[in-house]
Protein backbone atom coordinates (compact mmCIF):
# COMPACT_ATOMS: atom_id res chain seq x y z
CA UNK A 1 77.48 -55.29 -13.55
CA UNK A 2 76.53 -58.51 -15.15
CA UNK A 3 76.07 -62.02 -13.17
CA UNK A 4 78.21 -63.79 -15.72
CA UNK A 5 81.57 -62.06 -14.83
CA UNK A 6 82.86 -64.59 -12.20
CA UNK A 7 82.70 -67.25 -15.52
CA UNK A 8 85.45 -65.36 -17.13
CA UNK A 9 89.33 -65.82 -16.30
CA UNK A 10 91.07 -64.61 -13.71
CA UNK A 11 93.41 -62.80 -16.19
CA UNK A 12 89.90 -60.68 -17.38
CA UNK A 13 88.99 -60.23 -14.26
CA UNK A 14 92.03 -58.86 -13.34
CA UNK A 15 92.24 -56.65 -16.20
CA UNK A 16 89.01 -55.39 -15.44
CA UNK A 17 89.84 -54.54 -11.58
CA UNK A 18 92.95 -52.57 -12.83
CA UNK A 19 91.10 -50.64 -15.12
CA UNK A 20 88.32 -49.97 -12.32
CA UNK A 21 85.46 -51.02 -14.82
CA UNK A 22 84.22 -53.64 -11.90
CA UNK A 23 85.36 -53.53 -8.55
CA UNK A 24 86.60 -56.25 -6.26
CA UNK A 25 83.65 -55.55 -3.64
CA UNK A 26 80.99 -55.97 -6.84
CA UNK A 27 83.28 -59.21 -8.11
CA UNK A 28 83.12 -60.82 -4.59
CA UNK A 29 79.21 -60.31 -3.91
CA UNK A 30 78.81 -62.16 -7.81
CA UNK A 31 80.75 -64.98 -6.25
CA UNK A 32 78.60 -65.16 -3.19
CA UNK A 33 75.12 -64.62 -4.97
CA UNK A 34 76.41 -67.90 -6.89
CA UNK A 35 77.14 -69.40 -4.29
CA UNK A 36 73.82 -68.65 -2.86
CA UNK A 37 72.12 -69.17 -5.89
CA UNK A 38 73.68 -72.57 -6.61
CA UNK A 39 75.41 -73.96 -4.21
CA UNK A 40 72.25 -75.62 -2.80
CA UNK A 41 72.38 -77.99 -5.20
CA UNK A 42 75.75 -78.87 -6.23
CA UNK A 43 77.33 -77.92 -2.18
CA UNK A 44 80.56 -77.42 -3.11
CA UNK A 45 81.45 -74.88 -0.50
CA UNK A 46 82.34 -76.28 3.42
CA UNK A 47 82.67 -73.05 4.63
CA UNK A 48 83.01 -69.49 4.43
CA UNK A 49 84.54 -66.15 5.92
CA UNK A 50 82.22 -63.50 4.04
CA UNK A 51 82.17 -60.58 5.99
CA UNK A 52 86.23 -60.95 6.48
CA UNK A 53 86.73 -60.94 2.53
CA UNK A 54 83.96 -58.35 1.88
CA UNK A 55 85.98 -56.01 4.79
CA UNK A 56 89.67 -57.02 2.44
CA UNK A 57 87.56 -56.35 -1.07
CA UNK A 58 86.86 -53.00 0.47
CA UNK A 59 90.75 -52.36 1.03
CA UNK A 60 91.01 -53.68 -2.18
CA UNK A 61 89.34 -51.43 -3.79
CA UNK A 62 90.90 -48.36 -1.91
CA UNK A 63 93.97 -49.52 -3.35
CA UNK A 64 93.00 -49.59 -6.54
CA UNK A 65 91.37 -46.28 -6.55
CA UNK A 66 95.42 -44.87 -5.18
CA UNK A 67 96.96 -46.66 -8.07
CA UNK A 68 98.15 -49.68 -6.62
CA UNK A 69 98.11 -53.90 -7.06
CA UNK A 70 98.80 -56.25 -4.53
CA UNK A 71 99.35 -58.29 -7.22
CA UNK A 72 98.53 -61.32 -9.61
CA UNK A 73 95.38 -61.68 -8.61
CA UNK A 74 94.43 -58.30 -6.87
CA UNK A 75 91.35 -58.18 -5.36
CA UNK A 76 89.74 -61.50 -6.63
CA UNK A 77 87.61 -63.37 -4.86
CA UNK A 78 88.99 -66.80 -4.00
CA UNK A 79 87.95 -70.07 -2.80
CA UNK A 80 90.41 -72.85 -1.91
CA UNK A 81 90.54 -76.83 -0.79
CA UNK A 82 89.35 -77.80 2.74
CA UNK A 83 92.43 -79.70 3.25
CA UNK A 84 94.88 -76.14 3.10
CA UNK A 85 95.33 -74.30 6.35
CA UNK A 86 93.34 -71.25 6.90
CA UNK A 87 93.21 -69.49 10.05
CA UNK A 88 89.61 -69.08 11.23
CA UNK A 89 88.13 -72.39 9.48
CA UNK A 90 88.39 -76.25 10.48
CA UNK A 91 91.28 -78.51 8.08
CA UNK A 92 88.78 -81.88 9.00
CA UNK A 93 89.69 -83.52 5.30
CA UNK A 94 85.99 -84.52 5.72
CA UNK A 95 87.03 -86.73 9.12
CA UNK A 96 84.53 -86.42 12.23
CA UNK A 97 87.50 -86.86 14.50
CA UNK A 98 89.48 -83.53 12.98
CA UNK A 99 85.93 -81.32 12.66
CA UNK A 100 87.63 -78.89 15.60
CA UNK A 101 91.16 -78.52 13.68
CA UNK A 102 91.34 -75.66 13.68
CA UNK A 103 95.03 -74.31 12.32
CA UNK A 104 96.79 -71.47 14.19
CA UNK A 105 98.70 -70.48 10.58
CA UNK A 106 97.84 -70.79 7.23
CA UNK A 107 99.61 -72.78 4.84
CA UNK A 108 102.12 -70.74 2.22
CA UNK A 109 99.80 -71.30 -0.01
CA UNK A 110 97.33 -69.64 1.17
CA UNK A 111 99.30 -66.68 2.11
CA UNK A 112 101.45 -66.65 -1.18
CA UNK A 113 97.62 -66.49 -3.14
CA UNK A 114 96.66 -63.90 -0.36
CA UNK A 115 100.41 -61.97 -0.93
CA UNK A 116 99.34 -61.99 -4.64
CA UNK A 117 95.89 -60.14 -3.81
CA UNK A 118 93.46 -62.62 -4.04
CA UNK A 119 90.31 -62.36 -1.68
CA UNK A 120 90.14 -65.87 -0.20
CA UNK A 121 86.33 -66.02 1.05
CA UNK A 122 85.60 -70.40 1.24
CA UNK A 123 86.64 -73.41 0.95
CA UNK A 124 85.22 -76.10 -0.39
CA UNK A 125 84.33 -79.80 0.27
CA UNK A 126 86.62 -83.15 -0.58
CA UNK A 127 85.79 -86.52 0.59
CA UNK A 128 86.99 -88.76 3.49
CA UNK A 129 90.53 -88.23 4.39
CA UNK A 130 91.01 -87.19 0.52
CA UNK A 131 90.67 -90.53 -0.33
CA UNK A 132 87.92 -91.08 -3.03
CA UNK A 133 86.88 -89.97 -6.64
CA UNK A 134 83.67 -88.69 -5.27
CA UNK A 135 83.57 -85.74 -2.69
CA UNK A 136 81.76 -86.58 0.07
CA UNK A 137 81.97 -86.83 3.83
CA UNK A 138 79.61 -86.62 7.26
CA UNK A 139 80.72 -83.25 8.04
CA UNK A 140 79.92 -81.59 4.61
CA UNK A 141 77.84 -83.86 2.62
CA UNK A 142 78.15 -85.05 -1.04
CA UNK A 143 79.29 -82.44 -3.49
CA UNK A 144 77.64 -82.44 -6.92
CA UNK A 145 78.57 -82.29 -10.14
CA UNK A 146 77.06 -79.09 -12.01
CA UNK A 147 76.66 -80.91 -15.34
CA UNK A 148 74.89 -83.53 -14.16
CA UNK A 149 73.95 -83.87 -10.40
CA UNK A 150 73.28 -87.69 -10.21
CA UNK A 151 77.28 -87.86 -11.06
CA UNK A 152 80.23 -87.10 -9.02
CA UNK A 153 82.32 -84.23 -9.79
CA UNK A 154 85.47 -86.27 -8.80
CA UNK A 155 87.87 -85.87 -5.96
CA UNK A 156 89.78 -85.20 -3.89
CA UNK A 157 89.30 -81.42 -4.85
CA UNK A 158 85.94 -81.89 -6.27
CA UNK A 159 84.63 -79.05 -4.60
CA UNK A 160 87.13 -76.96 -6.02
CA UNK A 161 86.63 -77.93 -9.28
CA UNK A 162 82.98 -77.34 -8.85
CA UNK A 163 83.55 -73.80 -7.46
CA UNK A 164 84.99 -72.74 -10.43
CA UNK A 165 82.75 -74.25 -12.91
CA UNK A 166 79.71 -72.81 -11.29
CA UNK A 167 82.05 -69.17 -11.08
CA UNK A 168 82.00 -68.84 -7.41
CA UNK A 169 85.96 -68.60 -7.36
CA UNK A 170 88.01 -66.78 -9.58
CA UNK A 171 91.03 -69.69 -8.85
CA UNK A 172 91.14 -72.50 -6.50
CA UNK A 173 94.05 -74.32 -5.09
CA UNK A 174 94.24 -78.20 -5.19
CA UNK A 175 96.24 -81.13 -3.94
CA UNK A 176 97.03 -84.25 -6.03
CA UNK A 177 98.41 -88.02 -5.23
CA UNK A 178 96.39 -90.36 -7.51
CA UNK A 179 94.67 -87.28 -9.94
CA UNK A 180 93.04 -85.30 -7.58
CA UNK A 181 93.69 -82.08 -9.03
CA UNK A 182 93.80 -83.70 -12.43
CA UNK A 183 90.24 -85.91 -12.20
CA UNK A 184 87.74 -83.24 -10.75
CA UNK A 185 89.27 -80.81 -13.84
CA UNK A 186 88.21 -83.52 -16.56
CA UNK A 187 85.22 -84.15 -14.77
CA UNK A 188 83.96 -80.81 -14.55
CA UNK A 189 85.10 -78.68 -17.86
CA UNK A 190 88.21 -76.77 -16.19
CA UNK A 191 91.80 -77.16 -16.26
CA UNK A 192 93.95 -78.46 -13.77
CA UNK A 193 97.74 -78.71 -13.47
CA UNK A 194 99.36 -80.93 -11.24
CA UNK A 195 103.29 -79.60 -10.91
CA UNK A 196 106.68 -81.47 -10.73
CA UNK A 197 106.84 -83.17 -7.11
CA UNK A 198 108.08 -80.48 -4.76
CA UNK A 199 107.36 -77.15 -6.46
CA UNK A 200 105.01 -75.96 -4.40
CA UNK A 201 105.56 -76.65 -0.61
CA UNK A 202 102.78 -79.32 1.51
CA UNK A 203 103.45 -77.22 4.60
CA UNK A 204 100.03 -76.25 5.71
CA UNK A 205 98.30 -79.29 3.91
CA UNK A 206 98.81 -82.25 6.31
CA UNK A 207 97.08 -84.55 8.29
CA UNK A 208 97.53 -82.65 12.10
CA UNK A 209 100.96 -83.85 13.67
CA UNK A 210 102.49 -84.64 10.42
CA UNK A 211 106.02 -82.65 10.13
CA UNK A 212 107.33 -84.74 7.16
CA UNK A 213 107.21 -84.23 3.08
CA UNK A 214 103.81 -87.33 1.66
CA UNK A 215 105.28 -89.19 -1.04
CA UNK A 216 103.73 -88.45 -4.15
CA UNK A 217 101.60 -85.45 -3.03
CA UNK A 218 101.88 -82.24 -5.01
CA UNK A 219 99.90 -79.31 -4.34
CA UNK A 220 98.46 -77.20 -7.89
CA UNK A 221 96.11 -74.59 -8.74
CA UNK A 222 93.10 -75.19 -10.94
CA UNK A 223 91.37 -72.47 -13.28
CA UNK A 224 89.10 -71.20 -16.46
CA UNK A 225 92.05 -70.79 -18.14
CA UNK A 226 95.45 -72.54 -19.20
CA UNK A 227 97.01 -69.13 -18.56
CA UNK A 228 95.53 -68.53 -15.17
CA UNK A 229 97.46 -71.75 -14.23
CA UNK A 230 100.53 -70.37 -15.37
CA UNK A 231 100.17 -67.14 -13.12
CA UNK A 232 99.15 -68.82 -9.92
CA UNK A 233 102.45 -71.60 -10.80
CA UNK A 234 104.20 -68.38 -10.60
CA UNK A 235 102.72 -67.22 -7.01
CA UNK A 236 102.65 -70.20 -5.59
CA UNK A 237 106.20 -72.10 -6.85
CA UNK A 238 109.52 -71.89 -4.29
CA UNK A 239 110.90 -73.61 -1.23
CA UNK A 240 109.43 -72.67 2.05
CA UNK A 241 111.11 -73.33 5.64
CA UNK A 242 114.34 -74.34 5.89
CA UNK A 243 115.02 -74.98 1.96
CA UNK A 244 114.04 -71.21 1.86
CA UNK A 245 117.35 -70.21 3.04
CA UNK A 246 119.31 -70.55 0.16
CA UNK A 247 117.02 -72.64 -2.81
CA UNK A 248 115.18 -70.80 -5.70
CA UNK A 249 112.78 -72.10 -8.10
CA UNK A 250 114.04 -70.71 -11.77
CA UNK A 251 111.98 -73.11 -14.70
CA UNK A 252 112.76 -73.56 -18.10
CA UNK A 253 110.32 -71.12 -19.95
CA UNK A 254 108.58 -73.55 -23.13
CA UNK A 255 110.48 -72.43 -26.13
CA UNK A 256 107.89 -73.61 -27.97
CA UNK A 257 105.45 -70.80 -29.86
CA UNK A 258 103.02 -72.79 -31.60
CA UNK A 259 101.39 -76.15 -32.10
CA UNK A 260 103.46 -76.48 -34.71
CA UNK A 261 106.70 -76.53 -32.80
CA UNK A 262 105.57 -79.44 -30.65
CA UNK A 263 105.90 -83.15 -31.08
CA UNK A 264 104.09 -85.17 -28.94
CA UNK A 265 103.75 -88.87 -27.74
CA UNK A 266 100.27 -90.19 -28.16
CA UNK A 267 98.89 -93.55 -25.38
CA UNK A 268 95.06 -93.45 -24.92
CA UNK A 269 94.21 -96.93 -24.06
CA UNK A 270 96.39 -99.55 -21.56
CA UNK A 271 96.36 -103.44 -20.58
CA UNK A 272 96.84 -102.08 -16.79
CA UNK A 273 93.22 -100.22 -17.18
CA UNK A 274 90.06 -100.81 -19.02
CA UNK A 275 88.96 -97.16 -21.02
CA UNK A 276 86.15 -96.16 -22.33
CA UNK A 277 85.89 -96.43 -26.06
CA UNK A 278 84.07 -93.28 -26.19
CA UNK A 279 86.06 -91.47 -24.40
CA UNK A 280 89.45 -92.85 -26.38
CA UNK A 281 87.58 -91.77 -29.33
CA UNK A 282 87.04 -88.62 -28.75
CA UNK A 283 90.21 -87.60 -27.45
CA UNK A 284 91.81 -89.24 -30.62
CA UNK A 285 89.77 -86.92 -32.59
CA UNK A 286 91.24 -84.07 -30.35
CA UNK A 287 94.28 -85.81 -31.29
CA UNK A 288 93.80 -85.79 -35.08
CA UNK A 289 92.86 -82.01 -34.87
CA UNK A 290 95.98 -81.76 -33.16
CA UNK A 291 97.80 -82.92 -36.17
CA UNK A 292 95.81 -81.15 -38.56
CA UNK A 293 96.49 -78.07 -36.79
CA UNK A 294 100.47 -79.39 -37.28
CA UNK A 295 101.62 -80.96 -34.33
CA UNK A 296 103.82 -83.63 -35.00
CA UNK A 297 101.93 -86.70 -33.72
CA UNK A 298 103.51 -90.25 -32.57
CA UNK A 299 101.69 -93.14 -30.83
CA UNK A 300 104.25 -93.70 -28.66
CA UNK A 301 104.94 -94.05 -25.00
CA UNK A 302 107.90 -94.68 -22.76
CA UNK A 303 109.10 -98.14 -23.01
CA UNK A 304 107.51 -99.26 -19.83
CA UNK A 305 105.44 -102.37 -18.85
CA UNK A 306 102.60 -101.12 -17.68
CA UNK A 307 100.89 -103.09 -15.83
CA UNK A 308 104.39 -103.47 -13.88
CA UNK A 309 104.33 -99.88 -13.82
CA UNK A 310 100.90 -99.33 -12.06
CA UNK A 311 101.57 -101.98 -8.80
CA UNK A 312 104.36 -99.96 -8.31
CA UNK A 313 102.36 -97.01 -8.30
CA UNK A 314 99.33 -98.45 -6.27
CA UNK A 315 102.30 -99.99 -3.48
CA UNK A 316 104.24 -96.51 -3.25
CA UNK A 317 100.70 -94.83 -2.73
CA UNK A 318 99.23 -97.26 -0.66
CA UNK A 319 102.58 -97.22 1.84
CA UNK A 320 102.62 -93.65 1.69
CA UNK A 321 98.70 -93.83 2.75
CA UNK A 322 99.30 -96.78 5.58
CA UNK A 323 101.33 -94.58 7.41
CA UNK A 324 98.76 -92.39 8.49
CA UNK A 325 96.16 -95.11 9.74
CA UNK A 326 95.26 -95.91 13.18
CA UNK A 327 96.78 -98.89 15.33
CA UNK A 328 93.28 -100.27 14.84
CA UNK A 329 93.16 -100.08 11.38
CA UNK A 330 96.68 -100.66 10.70
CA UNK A 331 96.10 -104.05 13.21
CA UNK A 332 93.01 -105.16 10.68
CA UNK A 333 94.81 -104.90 7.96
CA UNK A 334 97.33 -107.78 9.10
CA UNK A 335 95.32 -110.61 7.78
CA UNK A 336 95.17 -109.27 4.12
CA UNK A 337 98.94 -108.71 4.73
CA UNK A 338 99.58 -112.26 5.46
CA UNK A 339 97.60 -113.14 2.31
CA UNK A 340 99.58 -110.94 0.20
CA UNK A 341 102.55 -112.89 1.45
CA UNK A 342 101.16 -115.58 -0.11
CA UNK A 343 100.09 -114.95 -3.24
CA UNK A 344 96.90 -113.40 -2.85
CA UNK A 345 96.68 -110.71 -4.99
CA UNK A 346 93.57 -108.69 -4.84
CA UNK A 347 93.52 -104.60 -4.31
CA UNK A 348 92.48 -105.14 -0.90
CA UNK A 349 95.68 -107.32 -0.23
CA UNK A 350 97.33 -105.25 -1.56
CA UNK A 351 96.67 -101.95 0.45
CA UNK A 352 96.77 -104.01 3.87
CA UNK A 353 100.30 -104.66 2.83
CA UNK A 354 101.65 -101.78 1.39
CA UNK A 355 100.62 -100.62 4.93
CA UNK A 356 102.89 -103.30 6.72
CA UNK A 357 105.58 -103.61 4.10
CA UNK A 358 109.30 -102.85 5.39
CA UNK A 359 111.01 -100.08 4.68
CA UNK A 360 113.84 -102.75 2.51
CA UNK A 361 110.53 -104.09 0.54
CA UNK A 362 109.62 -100.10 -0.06
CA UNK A 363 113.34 -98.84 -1.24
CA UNK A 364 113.44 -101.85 -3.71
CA UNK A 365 109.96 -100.24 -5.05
CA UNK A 366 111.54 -96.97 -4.77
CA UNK A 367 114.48 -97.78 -6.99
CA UNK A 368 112.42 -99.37 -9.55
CA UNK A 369 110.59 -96.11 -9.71
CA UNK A 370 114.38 -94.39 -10.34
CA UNK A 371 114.54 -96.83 -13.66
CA UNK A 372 111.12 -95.77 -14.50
CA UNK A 373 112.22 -92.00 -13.93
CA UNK A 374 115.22 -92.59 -16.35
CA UNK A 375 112.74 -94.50 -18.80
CA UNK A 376 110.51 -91.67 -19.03
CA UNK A 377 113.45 -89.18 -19.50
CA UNK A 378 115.26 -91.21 -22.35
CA UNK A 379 111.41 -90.64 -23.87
CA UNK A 380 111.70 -87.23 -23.34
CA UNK A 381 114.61 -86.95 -25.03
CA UNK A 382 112.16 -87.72 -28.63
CA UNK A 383 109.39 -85.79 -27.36
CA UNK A 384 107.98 -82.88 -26.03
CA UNK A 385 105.25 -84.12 -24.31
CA UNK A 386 102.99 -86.88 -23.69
CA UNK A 387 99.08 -87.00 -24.30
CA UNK A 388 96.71 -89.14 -22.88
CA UNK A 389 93.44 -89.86 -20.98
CA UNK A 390 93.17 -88.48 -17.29
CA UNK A 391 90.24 -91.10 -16.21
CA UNK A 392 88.70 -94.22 -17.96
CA UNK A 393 85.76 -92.31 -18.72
CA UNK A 394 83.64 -89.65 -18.16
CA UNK A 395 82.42 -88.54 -14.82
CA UNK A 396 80.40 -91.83 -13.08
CA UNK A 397 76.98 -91.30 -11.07
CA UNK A 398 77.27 -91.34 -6.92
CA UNK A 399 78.26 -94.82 -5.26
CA UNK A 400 78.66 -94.60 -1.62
CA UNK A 401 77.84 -97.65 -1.39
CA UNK A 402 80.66 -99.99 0.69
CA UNK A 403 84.39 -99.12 0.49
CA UNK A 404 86.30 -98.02 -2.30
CA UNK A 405 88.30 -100.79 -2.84
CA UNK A 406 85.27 -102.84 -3.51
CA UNK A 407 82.83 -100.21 -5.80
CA UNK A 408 82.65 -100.90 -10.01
CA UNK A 409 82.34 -98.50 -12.35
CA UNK A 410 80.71 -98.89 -16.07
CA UNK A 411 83.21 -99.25 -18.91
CA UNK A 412 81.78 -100.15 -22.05
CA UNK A 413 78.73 -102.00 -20.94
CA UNK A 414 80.93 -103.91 -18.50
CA UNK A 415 81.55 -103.34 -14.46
CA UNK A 416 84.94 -102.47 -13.81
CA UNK A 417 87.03 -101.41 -10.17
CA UNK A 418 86.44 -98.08 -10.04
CA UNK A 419 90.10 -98.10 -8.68
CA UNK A 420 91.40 -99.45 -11.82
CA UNK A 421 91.69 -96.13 -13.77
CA UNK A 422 94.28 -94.69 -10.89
CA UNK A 423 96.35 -96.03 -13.76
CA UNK A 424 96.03 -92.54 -15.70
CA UNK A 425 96.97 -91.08 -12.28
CA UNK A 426 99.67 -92.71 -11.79
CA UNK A 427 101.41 -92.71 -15.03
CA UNK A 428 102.94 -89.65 -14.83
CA UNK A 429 102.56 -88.50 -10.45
CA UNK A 430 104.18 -92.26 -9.77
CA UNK A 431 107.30 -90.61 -11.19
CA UNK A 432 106.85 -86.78 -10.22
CA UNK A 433 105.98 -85.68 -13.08
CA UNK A 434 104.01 -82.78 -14.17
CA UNK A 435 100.87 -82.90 -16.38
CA UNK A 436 97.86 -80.29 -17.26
CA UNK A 437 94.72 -81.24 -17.78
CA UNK A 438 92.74 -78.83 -20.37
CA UNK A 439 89.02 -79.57 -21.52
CA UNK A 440 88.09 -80.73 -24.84
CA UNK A 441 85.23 -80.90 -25.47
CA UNK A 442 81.55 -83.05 -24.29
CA UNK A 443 80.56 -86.61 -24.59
CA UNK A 444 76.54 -87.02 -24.40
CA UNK A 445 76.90 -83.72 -22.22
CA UNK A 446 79.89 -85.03 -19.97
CA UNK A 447 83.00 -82.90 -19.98
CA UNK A 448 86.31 -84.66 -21.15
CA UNK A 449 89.74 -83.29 -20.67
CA UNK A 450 93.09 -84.42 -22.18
CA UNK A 451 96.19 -85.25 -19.94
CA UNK A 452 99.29 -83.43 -21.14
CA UNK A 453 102.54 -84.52 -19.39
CA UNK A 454 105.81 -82.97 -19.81
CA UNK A 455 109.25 -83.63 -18.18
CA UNK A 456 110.50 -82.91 -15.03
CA UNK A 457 110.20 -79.45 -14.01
CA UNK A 458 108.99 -78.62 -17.21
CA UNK A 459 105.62 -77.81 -16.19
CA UNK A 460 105.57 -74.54 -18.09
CA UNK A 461 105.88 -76.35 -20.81
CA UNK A 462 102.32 -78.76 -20.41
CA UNK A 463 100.66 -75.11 -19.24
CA UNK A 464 101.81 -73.42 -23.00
CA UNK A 465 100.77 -76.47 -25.24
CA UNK A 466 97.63 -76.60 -22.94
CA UNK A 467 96.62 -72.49 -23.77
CA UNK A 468 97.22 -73.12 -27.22
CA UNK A 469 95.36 -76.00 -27.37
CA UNK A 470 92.70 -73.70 -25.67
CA UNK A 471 92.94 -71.04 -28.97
CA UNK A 472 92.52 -73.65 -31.43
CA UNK A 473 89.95 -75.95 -29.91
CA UNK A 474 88.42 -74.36 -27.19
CA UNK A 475 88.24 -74.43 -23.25
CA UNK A 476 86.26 -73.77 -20.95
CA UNK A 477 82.26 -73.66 -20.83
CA UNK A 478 79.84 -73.27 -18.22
CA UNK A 479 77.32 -76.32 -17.33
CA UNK A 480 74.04 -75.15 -18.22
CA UNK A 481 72.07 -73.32 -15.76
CA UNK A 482 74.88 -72.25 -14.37
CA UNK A 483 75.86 -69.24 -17.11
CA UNK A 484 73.39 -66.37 -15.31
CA UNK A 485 72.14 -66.06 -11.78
CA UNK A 486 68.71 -66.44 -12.49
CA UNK A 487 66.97 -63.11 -10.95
């Protein structure tokens, strides 16, 4: 066996289980020798039940000796996000206070991946209550980015993200409010698909004592391959709980069978968020290949105001956030409140009062959303999809420095909020939509990815353009250093 198998897709891998040329047992101790290997230095694993998933490749592999798949992704090894329930390891979301949270049943997810065959063995790091670009906490430490260590591989599933890139997982499973399925994939070289609110249940990926549905939220799989996306939509896709009873998820297959059935919307720069000329360049030359390659190619967007369109966003997401706070913070965040109230308008203000806004102030936001919801569907009714950036640039080096709300990143020679580019994130989750994320390519050595978003529960349809794209221009590619386990 070679040490560069885990790099391939979980489709090869697959194929190469069922035809018994490599074994699950021999694909699971790859994983972990790169995870020993490498995860030193980029620590994207938390945590780990080896002996567990070696004992399940085993049975694995006794199954496949009789003839017999226990599906999808039979017998490959696994890691997923901190944040899922997993019976036997801690869901902290990197907080001190939740290090002994220790779930007594694992989230659907987790056992629809497991029901498919996969060989969950880690999972791997995020950053403070999910809340950051960067993945770091004081439980875990700072997870790395493989391509360059000094930078941040992007969060909140950075260490998933990571995990794949570096081949220690086969798949990973993500969660997404303001891009973080979408951001670690165009950080890191892999794709990432962030589905149609709703299509995959939270159940299992809360914050402990929360019962109800998080605004926004979606849960997604990230992969090597466009196609691997489109196999774990199909394991882990359908109502759980009480919706389980009589709901079934059925969506609308692509129709489409080549680039050159597809006409797409084009919007790679914004007023509401300061991007990277490099990185709009390049992905307009991704989008000129496009064309050459004969997609029909419009710069055009929904007819939206966008800088309206992104404090609605930030509001919504900040609200949905404030709920979760603690009477102390929630109490400290009553002066910036107050200023909002009058007039004051700066990102801090604004998340201290999307935490005490009333539930009449939030269904007026809510509504607007509706009318943007229509807006993006009367688009939809030109277009097939929509392409455009997925960050304002490339990945940025480590800042832990202060809070968020108060931390620049570089943008053209200039120092810009780093929170400013949660425009890209919200453009299309704001509204439920779904959107892939496939790579496309380097700037000086950086991976980029292009944003594909499609219409409401058309996610299949973001998935197909995104494999094609994946023929034609290629996908994924392992940092260096990390294609061999160096003996």
């Amino acid at each position: 066996m070679t040490d560069d198998l885990m790099l391939k897709s979980a489709a090869e891998l697959s194929r190469l289980v069922h035809s018994r040329k490599v074994s699950s047992r021999e694909l699971l101790e790859e994983a972990i020798g790169r995870y020993e290997a490498f995860n030193p230095k980029v620590n994207a694993v938390s945590g780990h039940q080896i002996e567990d998933a070696q004992l399940k490749a085993n049975e694995a592999d006794e199954a496949t000796a009789r003839g017999e798949s226990n599906g999808l992704f039979h017998g490959l090894p696994v890691t997923i996000k901190e944040a899922y329930d997993w019976v036997g390891t801690p869901s902290t979301w990197g907080n001190p206070e939740w290090a002994d949270n220790f779930p007594d049943s694992n989230s659907p997810s987790v056992d629809r991946l497991m029901g498919a065959g996969a060989i969950i063995w880690a999972k791997t790091n995020v950053p403070f209550m999910l809340g950051d670009w960067q993945s770091f906490n004081e439980i875990y430490g700072c997870t790395n980015n493989p391509w360059d260590l000094n930078r941040t591989p992007g969060g909140s599933s950075g260490g998933s993200a990571v995990s794949l890139a570096t081949g220690m997982s086969a798949l990973e499973i993500g969660s997404d409010i303001g891009a973080s399925i979408r951001n670690p994939a165009h950080y890191c070289g892999v794709f990432g698909h962030k589905p149609t609110m709703g299509l995959i249940p939270q159940t299992g990926h809360a914050a402990p004592g929360v019962e109800t549905v998080v605004d926004i939220a979606v849960m997604g799989p990230l992969a090597r391959s466009a196609n691997d996306l489109d196999d774990a939509l199909s394991v882990l896709a359908g109502p759980d709980g009480f919706d389980a009873n009589g709901y079934r998820i059925e969506l609308p297959e692509p129709n489409k069978k080549s680039l050159t059935d597809y006409k797409v919307g084009v919007l790679l720069d914004s007023p509401a968020c300061a991007t990277s000329t490099a990185l709009i360049d390049h992905l307009q030359e991704t989008v000129d290949d496009l064309a050459g390659l004969g997609v029909e190619v419009v710069q055009a967007a929904p007819q939206i105001d966008q800088t309206e369109f992104f404090e609605n966003y930030l509001l919504l997401l900040r609200a949905t956030n404030g709920v979760s706070i603690g009477d102390e913070a929630f109490n400290r965040a009553l002066p910036g409140h107050e200023g909002w109230e009058r007039g004051e308008r700066s990102y801090r203000n604004l998340i201290d009062h999307a935490a005490h806004m009333t539930h009449r102030e939030w269904y007026a936001l809510h509504q607007q959303r509706e009318l943007y919801r229509r807006d993006w569907s009367t688009f939809f009714e030109d277009f097939d999809l929509l392409l455009c950036p997925a960050a304002a640039s490339t990945a940025f080096v480590h800042d832990h420095e202060g809070e968020r709300p108060d931390r620049t990143i570089e943008v053209d020679g200039r120092q810009e909020p780093v929170v400013d580019q949660l425009f890209w994130a919200g453009w299309s989750c704001s509204v439920y939509l779904p959107s892939t994320v496939a790579p496309v390519g380097l700037i000086d050595g950086l991976p980029v990815g292009l944003q594909i978003v499609a219409p409401h529960l058309h996610d299949r349809r973001s998935i197909h353009f995104a494999s094609l794209l994946e023929a034609e221009i290629g996908g994924f590619v392992a940092p260096p250093g990390y294609e061999r386990i160096e003996s």
